[in-house]
Protein backbone atom coordinates (compact mmCIF):
# COMPACT_ATOMS: atom_id res chain seq x y z
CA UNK A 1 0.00 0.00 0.00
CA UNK A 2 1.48 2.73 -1.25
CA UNK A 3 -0.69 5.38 1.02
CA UNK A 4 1.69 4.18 3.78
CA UNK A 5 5.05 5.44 2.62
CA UNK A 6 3.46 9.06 1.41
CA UNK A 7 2.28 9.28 4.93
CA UNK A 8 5.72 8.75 6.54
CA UNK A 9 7.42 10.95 4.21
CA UNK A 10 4.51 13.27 4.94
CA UNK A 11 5.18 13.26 8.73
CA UNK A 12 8.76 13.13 8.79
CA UNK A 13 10.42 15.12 5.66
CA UNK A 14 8.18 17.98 5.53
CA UNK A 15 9.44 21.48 6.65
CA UNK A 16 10.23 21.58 10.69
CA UNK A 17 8.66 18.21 10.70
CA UNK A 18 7.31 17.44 14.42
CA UNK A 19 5.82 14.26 14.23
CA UNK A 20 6.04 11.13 16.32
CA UNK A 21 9.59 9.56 16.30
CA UNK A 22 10.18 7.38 19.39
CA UNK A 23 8.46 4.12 19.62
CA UNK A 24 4.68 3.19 21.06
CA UNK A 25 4.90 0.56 23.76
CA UNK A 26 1.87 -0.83 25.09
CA UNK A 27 3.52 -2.94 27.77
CA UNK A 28 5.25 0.03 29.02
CA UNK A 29 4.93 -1.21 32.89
CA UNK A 30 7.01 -4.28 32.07
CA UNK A 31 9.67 -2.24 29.72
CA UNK A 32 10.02 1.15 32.13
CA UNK A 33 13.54 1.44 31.22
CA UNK A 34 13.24 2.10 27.43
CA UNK A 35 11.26 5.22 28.68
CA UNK A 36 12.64 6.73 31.57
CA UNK A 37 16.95 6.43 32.29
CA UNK A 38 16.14 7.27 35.87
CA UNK A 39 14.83 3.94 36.14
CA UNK A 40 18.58 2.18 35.80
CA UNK A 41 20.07 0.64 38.94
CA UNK A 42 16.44 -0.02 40.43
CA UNK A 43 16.83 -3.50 40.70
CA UNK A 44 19.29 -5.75 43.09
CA UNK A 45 20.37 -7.36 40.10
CA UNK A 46 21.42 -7.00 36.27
CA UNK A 47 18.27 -6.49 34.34
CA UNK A 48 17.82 -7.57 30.62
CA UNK A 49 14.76 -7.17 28.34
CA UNK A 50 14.52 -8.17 24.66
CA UNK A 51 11.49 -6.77 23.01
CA UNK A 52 9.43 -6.86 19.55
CA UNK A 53 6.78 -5.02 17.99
CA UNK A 54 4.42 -5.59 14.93
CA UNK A 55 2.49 -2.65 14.66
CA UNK A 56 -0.76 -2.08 12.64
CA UNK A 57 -0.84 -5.87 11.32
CA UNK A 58 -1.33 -6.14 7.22
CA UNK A 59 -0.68 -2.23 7.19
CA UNK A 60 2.11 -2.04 4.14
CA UNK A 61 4.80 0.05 5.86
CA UNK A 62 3.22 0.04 9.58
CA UNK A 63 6.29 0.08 11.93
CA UNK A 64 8.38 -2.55 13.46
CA UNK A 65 10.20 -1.95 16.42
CA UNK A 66 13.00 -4.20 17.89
CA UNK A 67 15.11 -3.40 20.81
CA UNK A 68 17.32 -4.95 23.91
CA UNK A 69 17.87 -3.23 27.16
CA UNK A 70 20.28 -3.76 30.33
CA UNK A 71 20.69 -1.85 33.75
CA UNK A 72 22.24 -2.58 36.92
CA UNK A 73 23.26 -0.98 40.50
CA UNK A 74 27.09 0.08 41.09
CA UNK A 75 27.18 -1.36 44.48
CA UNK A 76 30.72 -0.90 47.08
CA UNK A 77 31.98 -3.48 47.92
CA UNK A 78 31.27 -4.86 51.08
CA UNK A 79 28.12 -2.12 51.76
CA UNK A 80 25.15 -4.58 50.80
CA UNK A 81 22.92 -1.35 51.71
CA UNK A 82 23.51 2.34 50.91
CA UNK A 83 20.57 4.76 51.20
CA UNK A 84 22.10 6.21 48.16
CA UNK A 85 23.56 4.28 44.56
CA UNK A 86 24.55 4.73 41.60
CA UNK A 87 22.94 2.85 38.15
CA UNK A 88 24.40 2.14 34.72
CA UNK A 89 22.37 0.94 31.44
CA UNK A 90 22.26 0.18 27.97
CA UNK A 91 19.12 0.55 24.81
CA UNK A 92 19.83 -0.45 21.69
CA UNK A 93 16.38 0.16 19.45
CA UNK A 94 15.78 -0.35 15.55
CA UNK A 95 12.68 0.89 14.09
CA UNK A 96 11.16 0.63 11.06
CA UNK A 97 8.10 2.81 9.47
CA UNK A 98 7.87 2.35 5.61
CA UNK A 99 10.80 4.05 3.39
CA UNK A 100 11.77 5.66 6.93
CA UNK A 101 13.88 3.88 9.98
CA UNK A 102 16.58 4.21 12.49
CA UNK A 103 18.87 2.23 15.18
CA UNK A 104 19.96 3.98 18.21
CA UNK A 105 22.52 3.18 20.73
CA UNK A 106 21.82 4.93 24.55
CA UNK A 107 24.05 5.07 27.45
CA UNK A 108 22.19 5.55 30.85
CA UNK A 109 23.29 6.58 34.19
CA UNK A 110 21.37 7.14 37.43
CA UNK A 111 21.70 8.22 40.67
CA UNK A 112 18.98 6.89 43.57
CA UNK A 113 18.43 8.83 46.38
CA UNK A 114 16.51 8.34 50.01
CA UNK A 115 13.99 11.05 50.59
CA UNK A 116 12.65 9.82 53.90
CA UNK A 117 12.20 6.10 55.14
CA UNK A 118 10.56 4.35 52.60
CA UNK A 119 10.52 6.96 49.88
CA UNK A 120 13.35 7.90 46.93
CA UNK A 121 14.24 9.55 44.20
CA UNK A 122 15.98 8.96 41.18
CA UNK A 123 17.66 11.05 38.34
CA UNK A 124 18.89 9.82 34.93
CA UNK A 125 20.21 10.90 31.77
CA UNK A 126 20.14 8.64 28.53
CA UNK A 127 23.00 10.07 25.92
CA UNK A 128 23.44 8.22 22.78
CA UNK A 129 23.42 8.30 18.76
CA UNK A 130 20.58 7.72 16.49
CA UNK A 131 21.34 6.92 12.99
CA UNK A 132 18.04 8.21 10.52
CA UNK A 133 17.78 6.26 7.30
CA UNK A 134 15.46 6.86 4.60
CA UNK A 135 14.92 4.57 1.11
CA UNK A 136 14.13 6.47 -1.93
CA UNK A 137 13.84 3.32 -3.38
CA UNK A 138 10.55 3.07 -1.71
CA UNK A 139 9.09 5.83 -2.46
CA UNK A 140 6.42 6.67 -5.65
CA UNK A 141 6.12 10.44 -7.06
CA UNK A 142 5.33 11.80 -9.79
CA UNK A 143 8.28 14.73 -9.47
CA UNK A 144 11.55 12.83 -8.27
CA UNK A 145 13.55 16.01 -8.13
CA UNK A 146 11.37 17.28 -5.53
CA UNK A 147 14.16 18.61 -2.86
CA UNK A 148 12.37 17.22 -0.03
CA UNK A 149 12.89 13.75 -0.81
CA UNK A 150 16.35 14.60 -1.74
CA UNK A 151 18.18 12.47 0.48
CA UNK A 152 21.82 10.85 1.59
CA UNK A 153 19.83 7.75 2.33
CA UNK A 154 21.24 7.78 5.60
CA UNK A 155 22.03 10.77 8.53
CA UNK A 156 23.75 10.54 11.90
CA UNK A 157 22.60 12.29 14.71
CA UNK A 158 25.22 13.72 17.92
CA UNK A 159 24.22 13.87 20.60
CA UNK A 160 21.19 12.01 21.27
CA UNK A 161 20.16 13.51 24.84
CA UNK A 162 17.09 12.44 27.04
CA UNK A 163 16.77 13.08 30.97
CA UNK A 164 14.42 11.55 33.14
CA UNK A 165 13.38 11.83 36.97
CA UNK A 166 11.30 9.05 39.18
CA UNK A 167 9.97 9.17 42.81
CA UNK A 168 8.77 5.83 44.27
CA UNK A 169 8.35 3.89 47.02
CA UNK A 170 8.50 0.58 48.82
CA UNK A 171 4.41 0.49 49.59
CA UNK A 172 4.19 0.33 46.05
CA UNK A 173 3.79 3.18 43.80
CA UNK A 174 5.58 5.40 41.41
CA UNK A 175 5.55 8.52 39.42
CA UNK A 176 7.89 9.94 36.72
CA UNK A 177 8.67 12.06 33.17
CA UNK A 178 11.25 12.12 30.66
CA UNK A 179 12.27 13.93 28.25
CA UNK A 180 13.58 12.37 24.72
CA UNK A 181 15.48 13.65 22.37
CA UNK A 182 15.61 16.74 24.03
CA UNK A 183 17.82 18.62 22.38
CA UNK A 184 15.64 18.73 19.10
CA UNK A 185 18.42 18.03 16.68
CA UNK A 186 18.75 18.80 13.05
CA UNK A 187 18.74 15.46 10.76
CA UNK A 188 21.38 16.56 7.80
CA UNK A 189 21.09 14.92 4.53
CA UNK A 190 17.29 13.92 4.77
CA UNK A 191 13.83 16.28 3.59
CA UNK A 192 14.74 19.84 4.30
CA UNK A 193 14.63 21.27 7.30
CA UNK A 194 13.91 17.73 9.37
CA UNK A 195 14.55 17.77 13.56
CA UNK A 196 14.09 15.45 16.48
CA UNK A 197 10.84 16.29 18.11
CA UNK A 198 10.74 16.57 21.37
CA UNK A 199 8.89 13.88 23.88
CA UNK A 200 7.71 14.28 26.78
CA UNK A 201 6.28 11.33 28.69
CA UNK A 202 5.06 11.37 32.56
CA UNK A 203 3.48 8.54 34.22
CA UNK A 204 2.15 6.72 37.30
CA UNK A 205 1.60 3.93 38.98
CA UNK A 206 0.28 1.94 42.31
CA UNK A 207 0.48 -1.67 43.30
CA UNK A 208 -2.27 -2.84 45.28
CA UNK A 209 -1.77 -5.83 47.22
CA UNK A 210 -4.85 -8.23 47.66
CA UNK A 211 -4.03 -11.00 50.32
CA UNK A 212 -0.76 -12.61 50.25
CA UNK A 213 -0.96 -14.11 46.22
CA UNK A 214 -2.54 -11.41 44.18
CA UNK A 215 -2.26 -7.81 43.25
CA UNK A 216 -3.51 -5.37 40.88
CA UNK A 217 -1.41 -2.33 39.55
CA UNK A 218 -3.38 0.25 37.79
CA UNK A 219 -1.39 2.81 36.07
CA UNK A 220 -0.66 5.25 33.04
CA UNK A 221 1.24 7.30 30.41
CA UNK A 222 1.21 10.42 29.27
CA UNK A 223 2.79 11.38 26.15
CA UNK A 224 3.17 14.94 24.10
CA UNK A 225 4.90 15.55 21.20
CA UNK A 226 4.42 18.93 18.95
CA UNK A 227 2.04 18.79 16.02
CA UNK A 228 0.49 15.19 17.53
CA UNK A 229 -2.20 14.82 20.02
CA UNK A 230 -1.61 14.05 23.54
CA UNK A 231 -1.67 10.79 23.41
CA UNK A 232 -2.58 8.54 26.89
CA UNK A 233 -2.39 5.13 27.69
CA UNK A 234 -4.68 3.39 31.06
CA UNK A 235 -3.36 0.19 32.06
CA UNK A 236 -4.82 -2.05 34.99
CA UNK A 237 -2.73 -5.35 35.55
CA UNK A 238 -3.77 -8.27 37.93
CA UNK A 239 -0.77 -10.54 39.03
CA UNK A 240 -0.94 -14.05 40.89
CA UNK A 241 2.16 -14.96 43.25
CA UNK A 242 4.34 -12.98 40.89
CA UNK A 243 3.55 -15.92 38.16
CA UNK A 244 0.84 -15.20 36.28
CA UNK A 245 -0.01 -11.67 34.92
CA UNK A 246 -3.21 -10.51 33.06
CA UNK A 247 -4.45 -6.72 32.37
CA UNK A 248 -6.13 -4.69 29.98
CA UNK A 249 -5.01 -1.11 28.48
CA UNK A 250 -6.96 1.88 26.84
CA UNK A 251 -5.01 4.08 24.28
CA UNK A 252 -7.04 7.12 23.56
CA UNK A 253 -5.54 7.43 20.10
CA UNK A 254 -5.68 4.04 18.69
CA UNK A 255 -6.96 0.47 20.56
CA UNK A 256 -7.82 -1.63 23.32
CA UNK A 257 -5.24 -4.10 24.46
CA UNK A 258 -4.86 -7.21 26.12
CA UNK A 259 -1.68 -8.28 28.00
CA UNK A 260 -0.55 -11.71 29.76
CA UNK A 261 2.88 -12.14 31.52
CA UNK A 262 4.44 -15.06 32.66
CA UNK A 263 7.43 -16.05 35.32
CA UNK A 264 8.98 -19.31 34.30
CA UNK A 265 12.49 -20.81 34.79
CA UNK A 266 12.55 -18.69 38.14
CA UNK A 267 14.48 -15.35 36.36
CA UNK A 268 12.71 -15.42 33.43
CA UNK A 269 9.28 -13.06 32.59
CA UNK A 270 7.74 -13.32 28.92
CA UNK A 271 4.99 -10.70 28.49
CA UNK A 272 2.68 -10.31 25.01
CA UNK A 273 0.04 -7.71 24.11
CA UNK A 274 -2.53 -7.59 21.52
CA UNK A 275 -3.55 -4.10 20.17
CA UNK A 276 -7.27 -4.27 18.66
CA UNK A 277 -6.88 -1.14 16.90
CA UNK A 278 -9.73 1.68 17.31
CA UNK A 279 -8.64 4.39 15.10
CA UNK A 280 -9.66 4.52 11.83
CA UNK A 281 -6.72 2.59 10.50
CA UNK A 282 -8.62 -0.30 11.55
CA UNK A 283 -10.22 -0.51 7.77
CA UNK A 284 -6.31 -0.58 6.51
CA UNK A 285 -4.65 -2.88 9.26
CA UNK A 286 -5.45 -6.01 11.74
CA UNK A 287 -3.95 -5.59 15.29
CA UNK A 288 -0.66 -5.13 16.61
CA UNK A 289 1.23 -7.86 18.39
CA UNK A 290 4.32 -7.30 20.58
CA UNK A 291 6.44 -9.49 23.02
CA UNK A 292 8.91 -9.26 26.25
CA UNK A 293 11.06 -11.75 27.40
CA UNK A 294 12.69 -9.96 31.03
CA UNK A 295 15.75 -11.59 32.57
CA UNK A 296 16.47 -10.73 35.59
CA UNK A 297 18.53 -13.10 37.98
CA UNK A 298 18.04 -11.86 41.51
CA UNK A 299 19.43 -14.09 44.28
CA UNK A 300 16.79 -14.23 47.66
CA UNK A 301 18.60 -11.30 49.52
CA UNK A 302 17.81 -10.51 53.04
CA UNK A 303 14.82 -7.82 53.14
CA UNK A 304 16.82 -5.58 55.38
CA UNK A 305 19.70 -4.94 53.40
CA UNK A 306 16.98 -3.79 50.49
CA UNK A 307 16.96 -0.12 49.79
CA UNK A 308 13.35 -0.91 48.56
CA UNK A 309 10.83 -3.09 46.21
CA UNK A 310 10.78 -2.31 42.88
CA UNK A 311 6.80 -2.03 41.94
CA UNK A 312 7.23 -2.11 38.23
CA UNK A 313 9.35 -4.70 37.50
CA UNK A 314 8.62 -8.07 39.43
């Protein structure tokens, strides 16, 4: 479908373009990393996710998102509990939206920081590189020597910039925002005139416990970009003795989704979602499908030497 690739170039190569450029998650909750950098270190262990998305099913050109993720707490040695520490990370993302795509490498520190008992704050900063590509060769128009599809095929983009804060807690809920690509950078080489738009994303969340086996953990996302709608996202997950994970999620902008996660092989986590699309794309497209797999090998530790329960991640 050729209506696919006109609206990309549309979105993205027009003059001081502003349309969206950073990925749409739906299990956000379970990938809280790849959106906020403050979130590195927040676990007692190394924490790895591997992620796919098929957006917009049977829609020629929809976008396809892959990505991996890793954080971890710099801990001193022989100080199993600081009221303060320090996290490190890693994203690497590749997208994929008709003639239009780009990989990305981010580098993420953090620093944690006690508030009062039982509360803390975090600040990150991802900084990275983000290489835009654009085909020609999948383009159709009648006037090829249009300048705004005149194009190196391929642009890099220094520095890549994104800071995020987070306040949580060990009862069991969380707030944050973040900033990406922040500084608004100038893409060289493709459309004329093409920058980074600026996201900003804030969200919020709070695990209720229900007896000693099952919780539920509404939350949401907020997202704004210039020349896009706000865009917001209303998730409610139920979990069973941190095995078993079902929930449901409202995007005001485009579906309904359903979401399962599963603990097996005592580190592992696999979570799936499946967008039923709302918008009027759904006479175009089928539903989007996209899938977690979360490794994170945490040895039992002694609850006392915890700085505090991550909510979002077990």
């Amino acid at each position: 479908m050729r209506s696919a690739a006109i609206i990309a170039i549309l979105l993205l190569l027009g003059h001081a373009s502003s349309a969206q450029q950073v990925p749409q998650y739906t299990q956000y909750v379970f990938n809280y990393f790849n959106i906020n950098p403050a979130v590195a270190g927040s676990k007692d262990c190394i924490d790895v996710r591997l992620g796919f998305r098929k957006q917009w099913l049977d829609f020629d050109g929809a976008p396809t998102t892959g990505w991996a993720s890793v954080h971890a707490t710099l801990k001193a040695k022989k100080k199993p509990y600081v009221a303060n520490k320090h996290g490190i990370g890693m994203v690497m993302e590749a997208d994929e939206t008709g003639p239009l795509g780009y990989t990305l490498i981010n580098l993420a520190y953090a620093y944690h920081m006690q508030l009062s008992r039982g509360y803390f704050m975090s600040m990150g900063l991802f900084a990275g590189v983000k290489q835009q590509k654009f085909d020609v060769g999948k383009v159709t128009l009648e006037d090829y020597a249009d300048p705004v599809i005149g194009s190196n095929g391929s642009s890099f983009v220094v520095p890549l910039i994104s800071p995020g804060i987070w306040l949580y807690s060990n009862t069991g809920w969380w707030a944050g925002a973040s900033l990406h690509q922040s500084l608004g950078n100038r893409v060289n080489g493709i459309g004329e005139s093409s920058r980074l738009t600026q996201h900003f994303m804030a969200s919020g969340g709070y695990r209720w416990r229900l007896g000693k086996k099952t919780s539920v953990t509404p939350s949401t996302l907020l997202k704004f970009s210039g020349g896009a709608p706000m865009a917001m996202d209303i998730n409610v997950m139920f979990d069973w003795f941190r095995v078993l994970g079902v929930g449901v999620s409202y995007r005001n902008t485009d579906a309904v989704a359903f979401m399962a996660k599963f603990h097996f092989l005592k580190f592992f986590q696999l979570g799936y979602s499946y967008d039923v699309t709302t918008s009027k794309l759904r006479v175009a497209s089928s539903n989007t499908h996209e899938i977690i797999l979360g490794i994170t090998p945490c040895v039992p530790i002694d609850p006392s030497k915890r700085i505090v329960s991550c909510p979002i991640f077990e």
